[in-house]
C-alpha atoms as a PDB file:
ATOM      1  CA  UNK A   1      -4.154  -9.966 -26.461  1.00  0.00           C
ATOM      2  CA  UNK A   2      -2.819 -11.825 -23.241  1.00  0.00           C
ATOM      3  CA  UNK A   3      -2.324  -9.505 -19.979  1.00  0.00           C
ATOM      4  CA  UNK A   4       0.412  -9.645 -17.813  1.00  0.00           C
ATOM      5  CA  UNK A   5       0.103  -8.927 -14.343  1.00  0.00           C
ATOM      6  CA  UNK A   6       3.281  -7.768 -11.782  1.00  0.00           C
ATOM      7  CA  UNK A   7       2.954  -8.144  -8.316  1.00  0.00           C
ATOM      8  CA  UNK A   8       4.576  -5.539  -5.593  1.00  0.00           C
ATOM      9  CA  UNK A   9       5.019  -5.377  -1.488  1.00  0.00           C
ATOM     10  CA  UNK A  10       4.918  -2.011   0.202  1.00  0.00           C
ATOM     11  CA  UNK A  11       5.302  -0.843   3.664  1.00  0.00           C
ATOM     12  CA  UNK A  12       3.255   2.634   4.265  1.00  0.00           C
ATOM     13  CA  UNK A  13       2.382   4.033   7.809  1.00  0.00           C
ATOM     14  CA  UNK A  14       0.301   7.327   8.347  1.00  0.00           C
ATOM     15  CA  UNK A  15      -0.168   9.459  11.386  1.00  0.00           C
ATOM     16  CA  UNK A  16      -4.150   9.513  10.580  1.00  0.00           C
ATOM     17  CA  UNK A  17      -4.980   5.785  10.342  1.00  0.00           C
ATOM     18  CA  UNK A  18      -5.256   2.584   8.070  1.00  0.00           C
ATOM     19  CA  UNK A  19      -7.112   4.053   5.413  1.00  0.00           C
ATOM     20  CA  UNK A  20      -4.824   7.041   4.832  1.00  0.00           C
ATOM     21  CA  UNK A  21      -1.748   4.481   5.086  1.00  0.00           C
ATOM     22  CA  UNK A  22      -3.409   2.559   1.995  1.00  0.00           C
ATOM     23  CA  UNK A  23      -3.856   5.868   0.084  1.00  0.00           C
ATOM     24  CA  UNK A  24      -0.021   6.599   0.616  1.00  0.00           C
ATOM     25  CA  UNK A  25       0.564   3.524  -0.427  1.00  0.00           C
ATOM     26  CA  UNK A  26      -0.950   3.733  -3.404  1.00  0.00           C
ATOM     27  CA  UNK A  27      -0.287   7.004  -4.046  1.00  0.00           C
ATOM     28  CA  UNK A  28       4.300   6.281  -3.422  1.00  0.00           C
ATOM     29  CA  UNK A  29       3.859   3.683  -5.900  1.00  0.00           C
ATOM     30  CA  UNK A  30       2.008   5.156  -8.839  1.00  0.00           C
ATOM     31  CA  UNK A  31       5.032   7.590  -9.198  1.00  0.00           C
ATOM     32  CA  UNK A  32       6.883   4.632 -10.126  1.00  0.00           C
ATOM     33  CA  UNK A  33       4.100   2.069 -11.408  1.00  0.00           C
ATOM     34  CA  UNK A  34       1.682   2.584 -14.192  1.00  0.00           C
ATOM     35  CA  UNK A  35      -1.627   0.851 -14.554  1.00  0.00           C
ATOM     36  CA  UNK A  36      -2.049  -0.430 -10.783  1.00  0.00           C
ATOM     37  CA  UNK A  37      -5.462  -2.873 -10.696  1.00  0.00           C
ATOM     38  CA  UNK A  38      -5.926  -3.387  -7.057  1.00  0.00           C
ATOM     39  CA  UNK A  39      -3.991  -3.205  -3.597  1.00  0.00           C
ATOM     40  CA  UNK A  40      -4.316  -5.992  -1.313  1.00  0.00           C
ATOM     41  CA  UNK A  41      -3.648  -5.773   2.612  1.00  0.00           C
ATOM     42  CA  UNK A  42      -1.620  -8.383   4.238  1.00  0.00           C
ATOM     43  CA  UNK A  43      -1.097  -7.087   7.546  1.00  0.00           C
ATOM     44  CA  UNK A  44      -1.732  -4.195   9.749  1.00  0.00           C
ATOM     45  CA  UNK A  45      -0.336  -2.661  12.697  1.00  0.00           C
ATOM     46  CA  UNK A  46      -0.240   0.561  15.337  1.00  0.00           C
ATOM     47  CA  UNK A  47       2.950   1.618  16.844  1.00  0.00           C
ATOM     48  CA  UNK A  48       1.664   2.780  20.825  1.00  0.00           C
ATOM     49  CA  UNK A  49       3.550   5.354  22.539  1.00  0.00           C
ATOM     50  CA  UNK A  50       2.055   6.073  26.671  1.00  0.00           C
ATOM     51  CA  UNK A  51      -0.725   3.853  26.043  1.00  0.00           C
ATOM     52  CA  UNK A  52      -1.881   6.047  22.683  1.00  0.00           C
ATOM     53  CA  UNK A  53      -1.597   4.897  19.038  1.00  0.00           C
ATOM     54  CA  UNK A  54       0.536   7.549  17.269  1.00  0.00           C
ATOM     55  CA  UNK A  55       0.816   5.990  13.771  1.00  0.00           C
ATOM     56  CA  UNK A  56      -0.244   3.251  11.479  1.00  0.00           C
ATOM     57  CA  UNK A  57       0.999   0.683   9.604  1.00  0.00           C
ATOM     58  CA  UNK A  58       0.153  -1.482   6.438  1.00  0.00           C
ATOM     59  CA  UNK A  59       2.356  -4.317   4.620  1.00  0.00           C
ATOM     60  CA  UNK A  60       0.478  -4.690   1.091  1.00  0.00           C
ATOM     61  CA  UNK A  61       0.695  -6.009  -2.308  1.00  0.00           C
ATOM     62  CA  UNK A  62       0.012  -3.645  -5.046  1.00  0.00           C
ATOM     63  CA  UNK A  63      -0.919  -5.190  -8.273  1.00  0.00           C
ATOM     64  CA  UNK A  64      -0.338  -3.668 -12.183  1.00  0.00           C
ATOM     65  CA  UNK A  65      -0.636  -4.213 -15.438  1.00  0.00           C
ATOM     66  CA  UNK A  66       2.260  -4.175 -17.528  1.00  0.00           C
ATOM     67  CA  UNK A  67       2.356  -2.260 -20.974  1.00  0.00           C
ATOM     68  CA  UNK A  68       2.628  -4.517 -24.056  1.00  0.00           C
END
C-alpha cells in the first residue's frame, strides 16, 4: 500500500519560548489534521519590547499522512 504524504506551513508564537511555540503548533493543527509524522522548523524569531523578549515565534512545516 503506497503512502501519501501532505505538507503544511504554520505560524505559532508563545509567550514562554520556542519550544512551547512548536507544541502550539502542533497542537492548532491536529484539531484539523490527522496522522501528523513530523514538524519541521524553518525559521524562528523574538518580538523585543524595552530591550526584553516578550514572545516567540516559529514559521514551520507540519507533515501528515493522509487516510487511504
Amino acid at each position: 500500500m503506497k503512502k501519501i504524504v501532505k505538507v503544511i506551513e504554520v505560524i505559532a508564537i508563545s509567550d514562554k519560548g520556542f519550544e512551547d511555540a512548536v507544541i502550539n503548533a502542533v497542537e492548532e493543527a491536529s484539531k484539523s489534521v490527522k496522522n501528523i509524522k513530523s514538524v519541521y522548523i524553518k525559521d524562528m524569531n523574538a518580538k523585543v519590547e524595552n530591550n526584553k523578549i516578550v514572545s516567540w515565534g516559529i514559521d514551520a512545516k507540519i507533515s501528515f499522512e493522509l487516510d487511504r
